[in-house]
PDB file of N, CA and C in Angstrom:
ATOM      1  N   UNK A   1      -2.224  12.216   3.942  1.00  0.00           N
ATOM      2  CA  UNK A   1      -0.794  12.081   3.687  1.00  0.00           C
ATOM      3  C   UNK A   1      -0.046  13.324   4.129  1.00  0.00           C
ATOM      4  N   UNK A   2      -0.593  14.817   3.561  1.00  0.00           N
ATOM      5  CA  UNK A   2       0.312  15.518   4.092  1.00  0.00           C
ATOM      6  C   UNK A   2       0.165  15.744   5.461  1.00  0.00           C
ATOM      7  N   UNK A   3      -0.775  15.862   6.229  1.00  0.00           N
ATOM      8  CA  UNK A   3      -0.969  15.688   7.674  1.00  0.00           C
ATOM      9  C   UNK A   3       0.390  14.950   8.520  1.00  0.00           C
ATOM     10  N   UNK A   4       0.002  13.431   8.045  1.00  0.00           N
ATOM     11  CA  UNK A   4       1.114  12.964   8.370  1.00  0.00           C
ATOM     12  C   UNK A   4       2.885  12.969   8.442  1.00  0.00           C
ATOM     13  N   UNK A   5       3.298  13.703   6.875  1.00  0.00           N
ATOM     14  CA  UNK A   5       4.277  14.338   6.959  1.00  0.00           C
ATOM     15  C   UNK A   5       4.554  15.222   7.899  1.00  0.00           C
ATOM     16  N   UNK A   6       3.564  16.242   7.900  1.00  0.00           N
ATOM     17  CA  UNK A   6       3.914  17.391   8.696  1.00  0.00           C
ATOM     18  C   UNK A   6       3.854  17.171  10.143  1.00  0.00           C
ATOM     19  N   UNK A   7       2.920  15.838  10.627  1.00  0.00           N
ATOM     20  CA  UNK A   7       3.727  15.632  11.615  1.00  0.00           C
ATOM     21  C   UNK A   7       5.183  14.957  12.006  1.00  0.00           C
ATOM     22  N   UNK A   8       5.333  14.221  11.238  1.00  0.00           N
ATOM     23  CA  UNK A   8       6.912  13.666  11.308  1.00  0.00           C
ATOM     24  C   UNK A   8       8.205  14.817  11.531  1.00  0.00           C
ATOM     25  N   UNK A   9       7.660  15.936  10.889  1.00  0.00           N
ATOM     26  CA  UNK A   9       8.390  16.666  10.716  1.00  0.00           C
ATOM     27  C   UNK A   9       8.659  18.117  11.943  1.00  0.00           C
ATOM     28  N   UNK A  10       6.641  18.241  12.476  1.00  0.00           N
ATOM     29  CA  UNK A  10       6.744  19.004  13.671  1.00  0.00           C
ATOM     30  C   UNK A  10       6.915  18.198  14.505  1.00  0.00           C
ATOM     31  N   UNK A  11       7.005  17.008  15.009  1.00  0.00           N
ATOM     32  CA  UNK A  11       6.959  16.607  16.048  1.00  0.00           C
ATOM     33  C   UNK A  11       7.640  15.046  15.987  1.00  0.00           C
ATOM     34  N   UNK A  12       8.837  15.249  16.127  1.00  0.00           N
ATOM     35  CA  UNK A  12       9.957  13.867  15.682  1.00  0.00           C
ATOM     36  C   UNK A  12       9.539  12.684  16.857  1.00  0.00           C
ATOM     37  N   UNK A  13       9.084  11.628  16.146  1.00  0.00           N
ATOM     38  CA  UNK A  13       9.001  10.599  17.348  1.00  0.00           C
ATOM     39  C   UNK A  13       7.287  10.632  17.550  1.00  0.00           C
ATOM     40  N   UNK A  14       6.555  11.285  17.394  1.00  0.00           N
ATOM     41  CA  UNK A  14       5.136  11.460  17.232  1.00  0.00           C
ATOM     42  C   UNK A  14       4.684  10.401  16.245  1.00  0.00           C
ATOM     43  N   UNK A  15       5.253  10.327  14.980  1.00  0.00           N
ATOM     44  CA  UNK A  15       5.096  10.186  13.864  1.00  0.00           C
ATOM     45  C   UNK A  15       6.237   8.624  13.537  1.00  0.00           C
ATOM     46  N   UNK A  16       6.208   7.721  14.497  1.00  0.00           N
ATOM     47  CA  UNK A  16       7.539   6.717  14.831  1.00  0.00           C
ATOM     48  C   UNK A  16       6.705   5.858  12.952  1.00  0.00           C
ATOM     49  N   UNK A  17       7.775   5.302  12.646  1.00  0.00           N
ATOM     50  CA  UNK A  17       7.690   4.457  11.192  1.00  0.00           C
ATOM     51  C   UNK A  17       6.875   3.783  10.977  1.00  0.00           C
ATOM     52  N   UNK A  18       6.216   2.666  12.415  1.00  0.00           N
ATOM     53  CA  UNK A  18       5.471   1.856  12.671  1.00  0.00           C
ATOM     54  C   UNK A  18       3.614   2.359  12.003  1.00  0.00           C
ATOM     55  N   UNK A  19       3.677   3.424  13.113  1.00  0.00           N
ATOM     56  CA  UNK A  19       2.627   4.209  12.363  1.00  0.00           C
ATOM     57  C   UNK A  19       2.025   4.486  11.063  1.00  0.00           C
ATOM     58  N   UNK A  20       2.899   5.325  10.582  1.00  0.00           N
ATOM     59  CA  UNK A  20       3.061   5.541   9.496  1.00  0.00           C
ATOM     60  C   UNK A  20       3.130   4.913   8.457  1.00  0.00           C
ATOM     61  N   UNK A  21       3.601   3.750   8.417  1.00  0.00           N
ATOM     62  CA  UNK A  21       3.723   2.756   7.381  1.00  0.00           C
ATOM     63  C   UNK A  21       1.962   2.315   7.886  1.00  0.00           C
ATOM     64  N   UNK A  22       1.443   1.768   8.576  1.00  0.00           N
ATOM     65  CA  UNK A  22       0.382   1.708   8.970  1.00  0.00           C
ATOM     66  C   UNK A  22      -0.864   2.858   8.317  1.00  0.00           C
ATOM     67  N   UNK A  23      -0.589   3.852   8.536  1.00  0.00           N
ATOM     68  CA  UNK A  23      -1.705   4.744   8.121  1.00  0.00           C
ATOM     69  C   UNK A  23      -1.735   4.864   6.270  1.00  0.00           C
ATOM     70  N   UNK A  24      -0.352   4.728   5.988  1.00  0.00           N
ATOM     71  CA  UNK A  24       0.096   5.086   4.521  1.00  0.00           C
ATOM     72  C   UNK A  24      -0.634   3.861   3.870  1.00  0.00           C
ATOM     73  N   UNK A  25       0.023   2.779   4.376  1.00  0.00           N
ATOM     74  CA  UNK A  25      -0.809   1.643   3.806  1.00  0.00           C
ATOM     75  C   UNK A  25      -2.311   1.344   3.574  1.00  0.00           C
ATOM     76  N   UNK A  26      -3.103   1.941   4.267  1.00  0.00           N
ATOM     77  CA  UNK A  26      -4.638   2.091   4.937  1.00  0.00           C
ATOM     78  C   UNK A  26      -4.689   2.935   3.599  1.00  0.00           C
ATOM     79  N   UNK A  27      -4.264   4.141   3.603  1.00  0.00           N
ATOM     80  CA  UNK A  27      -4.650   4.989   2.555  1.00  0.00           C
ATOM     81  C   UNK A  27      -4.727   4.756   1.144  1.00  0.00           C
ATOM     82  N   UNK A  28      -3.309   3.946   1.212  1.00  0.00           N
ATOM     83  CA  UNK A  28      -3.579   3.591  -0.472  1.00  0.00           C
ATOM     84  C   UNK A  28      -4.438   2.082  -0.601  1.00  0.00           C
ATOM     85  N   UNK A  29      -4.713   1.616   0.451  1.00  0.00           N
ATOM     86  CA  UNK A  29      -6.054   0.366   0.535  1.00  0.00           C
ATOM     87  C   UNK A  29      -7.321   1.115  -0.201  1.00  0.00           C
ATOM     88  N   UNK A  30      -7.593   2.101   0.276  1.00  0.00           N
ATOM     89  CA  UNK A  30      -8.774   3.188   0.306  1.00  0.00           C
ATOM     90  C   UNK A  30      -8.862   3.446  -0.839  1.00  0.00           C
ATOM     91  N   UNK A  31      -7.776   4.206  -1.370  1.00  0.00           N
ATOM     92  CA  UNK A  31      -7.640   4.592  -2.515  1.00  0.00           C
ATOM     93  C   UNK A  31      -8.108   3.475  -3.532  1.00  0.00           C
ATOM     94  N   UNK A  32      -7.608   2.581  -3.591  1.00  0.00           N
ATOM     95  CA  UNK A  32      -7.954   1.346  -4.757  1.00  0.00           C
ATOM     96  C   UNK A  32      -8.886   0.906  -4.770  1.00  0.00           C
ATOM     97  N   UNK A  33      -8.927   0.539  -3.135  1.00  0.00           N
ATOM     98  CA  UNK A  33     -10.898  -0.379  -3.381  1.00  0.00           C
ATOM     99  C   UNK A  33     -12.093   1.062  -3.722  1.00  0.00           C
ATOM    100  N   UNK A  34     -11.515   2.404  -4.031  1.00  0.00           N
ATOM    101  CA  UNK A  34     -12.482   3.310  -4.351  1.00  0.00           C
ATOM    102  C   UNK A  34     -11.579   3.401  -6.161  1.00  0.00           C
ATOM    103  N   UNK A  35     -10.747   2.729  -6.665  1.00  0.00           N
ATOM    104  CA  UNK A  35     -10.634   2.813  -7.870  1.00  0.00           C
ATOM    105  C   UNK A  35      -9.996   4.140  -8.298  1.00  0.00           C
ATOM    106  N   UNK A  36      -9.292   4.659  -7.159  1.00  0.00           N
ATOM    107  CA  UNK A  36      -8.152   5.829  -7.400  1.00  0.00           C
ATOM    108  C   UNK A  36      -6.637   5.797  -7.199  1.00  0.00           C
ATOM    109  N   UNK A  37      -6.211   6.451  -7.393  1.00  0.00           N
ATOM    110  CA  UNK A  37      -4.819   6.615  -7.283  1.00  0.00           C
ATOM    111  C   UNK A  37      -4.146   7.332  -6.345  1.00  0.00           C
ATOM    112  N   UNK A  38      -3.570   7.062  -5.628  1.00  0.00           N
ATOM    113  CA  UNK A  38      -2.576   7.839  -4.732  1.00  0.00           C
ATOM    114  C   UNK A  38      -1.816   9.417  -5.238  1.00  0.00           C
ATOM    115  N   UNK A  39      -1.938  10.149  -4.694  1.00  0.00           N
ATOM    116  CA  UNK A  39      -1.048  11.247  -5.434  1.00  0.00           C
ATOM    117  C   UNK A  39       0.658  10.737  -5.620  1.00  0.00           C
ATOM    118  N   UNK A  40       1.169  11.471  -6.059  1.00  0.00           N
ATOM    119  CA  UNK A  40       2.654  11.401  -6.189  1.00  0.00           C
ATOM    120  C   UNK A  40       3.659  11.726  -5.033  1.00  0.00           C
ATOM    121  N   UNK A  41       4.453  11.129  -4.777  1.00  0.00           N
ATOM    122  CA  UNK A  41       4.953  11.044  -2.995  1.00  0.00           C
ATOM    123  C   UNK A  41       4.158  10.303  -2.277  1.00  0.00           C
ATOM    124  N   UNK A  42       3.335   9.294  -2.247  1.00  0.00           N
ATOM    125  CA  UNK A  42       3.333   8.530  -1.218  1.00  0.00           C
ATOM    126  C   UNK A  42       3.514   7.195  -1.198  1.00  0.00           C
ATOM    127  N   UNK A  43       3.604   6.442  -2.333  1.00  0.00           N
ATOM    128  CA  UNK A  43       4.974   5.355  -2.177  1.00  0.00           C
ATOM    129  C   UNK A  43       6.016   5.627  -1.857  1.00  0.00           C
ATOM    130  N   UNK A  44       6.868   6.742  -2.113  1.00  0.00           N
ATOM    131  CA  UNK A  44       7.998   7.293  -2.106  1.00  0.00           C
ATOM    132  C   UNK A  44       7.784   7.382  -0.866  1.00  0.00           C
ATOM    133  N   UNK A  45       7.127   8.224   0.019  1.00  0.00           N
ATOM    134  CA  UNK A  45       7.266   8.512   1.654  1.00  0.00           C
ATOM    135  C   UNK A  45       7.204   6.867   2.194  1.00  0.00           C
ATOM    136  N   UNK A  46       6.263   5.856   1.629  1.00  0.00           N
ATOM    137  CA  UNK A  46       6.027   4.758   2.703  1.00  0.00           C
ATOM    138  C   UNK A  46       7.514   3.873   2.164  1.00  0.00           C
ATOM    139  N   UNK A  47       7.638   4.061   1.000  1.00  0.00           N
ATOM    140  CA  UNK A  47       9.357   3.435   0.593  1.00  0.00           C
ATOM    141  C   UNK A  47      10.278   4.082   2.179  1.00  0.00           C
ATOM    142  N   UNK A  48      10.461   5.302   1.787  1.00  0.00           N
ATOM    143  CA  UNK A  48      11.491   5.734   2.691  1.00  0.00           C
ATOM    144  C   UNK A  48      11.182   5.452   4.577  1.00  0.00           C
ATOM    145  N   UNK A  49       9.653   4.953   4.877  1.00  0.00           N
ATOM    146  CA  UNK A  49       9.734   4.679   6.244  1.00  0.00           C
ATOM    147  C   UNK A  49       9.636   3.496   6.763  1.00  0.00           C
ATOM    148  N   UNK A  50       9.496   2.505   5.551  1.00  0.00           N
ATOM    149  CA  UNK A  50      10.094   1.007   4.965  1.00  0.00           C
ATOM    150  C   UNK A  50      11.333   0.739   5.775  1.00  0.00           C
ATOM    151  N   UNK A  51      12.041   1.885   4.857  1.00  0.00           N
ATOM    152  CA  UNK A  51      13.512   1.646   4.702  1.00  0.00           C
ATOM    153  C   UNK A  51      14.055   2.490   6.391  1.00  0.00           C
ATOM    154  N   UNK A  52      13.477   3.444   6.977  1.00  0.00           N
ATOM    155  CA  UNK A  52      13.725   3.338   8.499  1.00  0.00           C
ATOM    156  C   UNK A  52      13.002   2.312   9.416  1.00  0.00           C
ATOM    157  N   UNK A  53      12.324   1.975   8.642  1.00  0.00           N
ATOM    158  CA  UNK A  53      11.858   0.381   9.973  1.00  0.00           C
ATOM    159  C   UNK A  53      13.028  -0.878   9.807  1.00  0.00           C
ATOM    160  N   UNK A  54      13.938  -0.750   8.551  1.00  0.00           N
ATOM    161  CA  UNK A  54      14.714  -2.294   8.592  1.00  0.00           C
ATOM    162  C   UNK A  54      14.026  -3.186   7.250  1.00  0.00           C
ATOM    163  N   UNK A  55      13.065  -2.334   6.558  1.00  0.00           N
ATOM    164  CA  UNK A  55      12.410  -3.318   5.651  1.00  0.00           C
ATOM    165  C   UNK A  55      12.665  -2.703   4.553  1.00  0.00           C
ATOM    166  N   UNK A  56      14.303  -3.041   4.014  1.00  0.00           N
ATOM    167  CA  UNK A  56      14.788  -2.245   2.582  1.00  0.00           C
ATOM    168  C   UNK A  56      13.954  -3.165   1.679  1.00  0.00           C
ATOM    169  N   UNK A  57      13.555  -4.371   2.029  1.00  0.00           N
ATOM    170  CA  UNK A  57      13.280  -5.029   0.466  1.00  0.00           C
ATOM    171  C   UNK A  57      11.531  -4.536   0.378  1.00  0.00           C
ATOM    172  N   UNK A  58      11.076  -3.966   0.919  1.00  0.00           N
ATOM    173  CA  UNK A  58       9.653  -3.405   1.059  1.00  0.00           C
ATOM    174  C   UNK A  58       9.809  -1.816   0.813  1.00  0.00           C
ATOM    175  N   UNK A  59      10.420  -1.482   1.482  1.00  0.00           N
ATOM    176  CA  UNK A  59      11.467   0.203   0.614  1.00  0.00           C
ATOM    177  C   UNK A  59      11.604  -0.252  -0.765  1.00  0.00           C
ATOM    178  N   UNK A  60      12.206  -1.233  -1.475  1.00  0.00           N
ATOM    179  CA  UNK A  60      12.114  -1.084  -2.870  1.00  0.00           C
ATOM    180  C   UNK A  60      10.791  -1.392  -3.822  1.00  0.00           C
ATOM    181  N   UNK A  61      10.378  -2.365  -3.384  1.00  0.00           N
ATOM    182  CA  UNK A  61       9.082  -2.171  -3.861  1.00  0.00           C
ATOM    183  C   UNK A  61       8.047  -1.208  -3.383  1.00  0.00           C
ATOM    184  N   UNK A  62       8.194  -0.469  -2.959  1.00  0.00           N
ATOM    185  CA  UNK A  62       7.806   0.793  -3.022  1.00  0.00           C
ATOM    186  C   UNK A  62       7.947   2.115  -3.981  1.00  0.00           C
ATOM    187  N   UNK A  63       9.247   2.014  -3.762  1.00  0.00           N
ATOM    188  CA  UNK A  63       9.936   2.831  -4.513  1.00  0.00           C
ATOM    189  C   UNK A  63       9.890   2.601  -6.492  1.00  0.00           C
ATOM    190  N   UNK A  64       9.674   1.402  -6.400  1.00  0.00           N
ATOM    191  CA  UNK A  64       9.324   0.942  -7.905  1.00  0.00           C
ATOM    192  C   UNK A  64       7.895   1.188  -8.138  1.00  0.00           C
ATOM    193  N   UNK A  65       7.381   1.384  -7.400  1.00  0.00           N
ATOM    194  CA  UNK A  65       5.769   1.245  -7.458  1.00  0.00           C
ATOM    195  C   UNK A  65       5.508   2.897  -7.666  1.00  0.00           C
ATOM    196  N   UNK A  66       6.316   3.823  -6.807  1.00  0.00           N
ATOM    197  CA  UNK A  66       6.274   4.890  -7.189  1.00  0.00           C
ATOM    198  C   UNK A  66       6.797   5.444  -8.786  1.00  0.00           C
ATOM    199  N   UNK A  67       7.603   4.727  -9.291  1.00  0.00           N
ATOM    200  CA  UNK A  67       8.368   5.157 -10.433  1.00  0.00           C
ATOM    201  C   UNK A  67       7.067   4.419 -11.709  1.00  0.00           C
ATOM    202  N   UNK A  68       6.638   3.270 -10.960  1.00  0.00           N
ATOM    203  CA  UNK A  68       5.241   2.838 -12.354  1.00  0.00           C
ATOM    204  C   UNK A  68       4.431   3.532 -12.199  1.00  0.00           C
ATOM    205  N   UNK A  69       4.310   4.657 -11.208  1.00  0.00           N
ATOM    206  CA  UNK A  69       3.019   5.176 -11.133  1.00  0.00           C
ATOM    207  C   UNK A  69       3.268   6.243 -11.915  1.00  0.00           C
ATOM    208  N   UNK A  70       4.285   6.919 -11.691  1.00  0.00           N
ATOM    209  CA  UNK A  70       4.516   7.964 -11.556  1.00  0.00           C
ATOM    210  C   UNK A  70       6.044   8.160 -12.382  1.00  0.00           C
ATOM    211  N   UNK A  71       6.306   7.903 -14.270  1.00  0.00           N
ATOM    212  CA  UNK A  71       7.841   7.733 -14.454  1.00  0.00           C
ATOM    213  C   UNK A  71       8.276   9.293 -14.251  1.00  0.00           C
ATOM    214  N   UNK A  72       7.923  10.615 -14.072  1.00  0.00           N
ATOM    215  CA  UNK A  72       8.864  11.624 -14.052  1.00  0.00           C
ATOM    216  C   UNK A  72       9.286  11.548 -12.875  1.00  0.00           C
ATOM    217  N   UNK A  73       9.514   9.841 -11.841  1.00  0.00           N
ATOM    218  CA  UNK A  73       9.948  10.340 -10.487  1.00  0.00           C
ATOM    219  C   UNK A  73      11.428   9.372 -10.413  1.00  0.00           C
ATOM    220  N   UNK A  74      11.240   8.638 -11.856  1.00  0.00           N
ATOM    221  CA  UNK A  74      12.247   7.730 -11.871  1.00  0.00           C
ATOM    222  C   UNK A  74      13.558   8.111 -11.740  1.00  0.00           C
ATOM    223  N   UNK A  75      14.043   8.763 -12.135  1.00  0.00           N
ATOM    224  CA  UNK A  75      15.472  10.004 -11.591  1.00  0.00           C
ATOM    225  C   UNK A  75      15.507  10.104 -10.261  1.00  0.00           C
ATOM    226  N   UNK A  76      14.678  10.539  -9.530  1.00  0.00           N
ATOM    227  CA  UNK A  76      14.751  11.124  -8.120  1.00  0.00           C
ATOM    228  C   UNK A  76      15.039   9.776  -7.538  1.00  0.00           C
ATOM    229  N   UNK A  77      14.020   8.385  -7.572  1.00  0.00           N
ATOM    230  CA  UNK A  77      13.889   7.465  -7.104  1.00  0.00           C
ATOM    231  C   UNK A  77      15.350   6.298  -7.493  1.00  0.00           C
ATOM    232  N   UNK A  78      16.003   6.289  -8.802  1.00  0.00           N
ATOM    233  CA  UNK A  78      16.723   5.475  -9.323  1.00  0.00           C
ATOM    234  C   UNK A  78      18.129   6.249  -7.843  1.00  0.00           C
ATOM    235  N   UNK A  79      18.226   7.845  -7.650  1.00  0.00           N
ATOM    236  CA  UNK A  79      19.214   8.355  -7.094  1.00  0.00           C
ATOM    237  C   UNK A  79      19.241   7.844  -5.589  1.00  0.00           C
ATOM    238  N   UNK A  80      17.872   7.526  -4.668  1.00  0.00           N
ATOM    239  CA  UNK A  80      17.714   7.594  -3.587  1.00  0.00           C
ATOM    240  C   UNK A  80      17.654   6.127  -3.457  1.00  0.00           C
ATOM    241  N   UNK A  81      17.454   5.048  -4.714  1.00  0.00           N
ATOM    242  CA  UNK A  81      17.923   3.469  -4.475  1.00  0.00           C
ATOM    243  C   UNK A  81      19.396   3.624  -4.106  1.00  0.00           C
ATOM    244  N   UNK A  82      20.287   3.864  -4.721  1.00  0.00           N
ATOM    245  CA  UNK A  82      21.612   3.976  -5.433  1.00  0.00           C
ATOM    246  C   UNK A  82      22.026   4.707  -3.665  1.00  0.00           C
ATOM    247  N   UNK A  83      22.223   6.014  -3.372  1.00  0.00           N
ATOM    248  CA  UNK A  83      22.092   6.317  -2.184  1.00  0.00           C
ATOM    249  C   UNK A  83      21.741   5.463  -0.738  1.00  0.00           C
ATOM    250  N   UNK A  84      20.802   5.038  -1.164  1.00  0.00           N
ATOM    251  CA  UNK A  84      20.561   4.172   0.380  1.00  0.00           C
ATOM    252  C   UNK A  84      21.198   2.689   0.728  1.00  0.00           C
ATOM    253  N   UNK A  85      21.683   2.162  -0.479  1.00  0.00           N
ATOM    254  CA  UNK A  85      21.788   1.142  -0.975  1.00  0.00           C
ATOM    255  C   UNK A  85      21.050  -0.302  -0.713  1.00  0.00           C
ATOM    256  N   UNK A  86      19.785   0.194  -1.101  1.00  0.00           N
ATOM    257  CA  UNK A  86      18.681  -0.658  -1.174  1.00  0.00           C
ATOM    258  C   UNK A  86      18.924  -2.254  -2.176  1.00  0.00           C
ATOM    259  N   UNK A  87      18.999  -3.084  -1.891  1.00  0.00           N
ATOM    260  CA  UNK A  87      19.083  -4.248  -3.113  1.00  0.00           C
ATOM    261  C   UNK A  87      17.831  -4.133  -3.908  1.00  0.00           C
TER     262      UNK A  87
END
């Protein structure tokens, strides 16, 4: 996960949404069928590259999925629904 951030971030367009939603997804596959949990921020990251591919209603369930996982993110997440204006 952070790999991937940090490329989005060194190298814009490296790191296109398609991807990413792709690798993010893989990861938290991994994660479950091994009976773990995702750290904190990465629904939130695959919410937000959801929501740059055109797929707000997959951005929100994301973003909810981050807030059940995780409620001290529900503030951050309730601000960045409200903000993007996700339905």
């Amino acid at each position: 996960y952070e790999a991937l951030v940090y490329e989005m971030y060194a190298e814009p367009g490296a790191a296109e949404p398609g991807k990413q939603i792709d690798r993010l997804t893989e990861d938290i596959a991994t994660a479950q069928s091994n009976g773990q949990q995702v750290p904190p921020g990465v629904h939130a990251h695959l919410g937000y590259v959801q929501l740059l591919a055109g797929n707000a209603m997959a951005a929100r369930a994301e973003f909810e999925t981050e807030k059940r996982l995780y409620p001290e993110s529900t503030v951050f997440m309730n601000r960045l629904l409200a903000r993007t204006g996700v339905p």
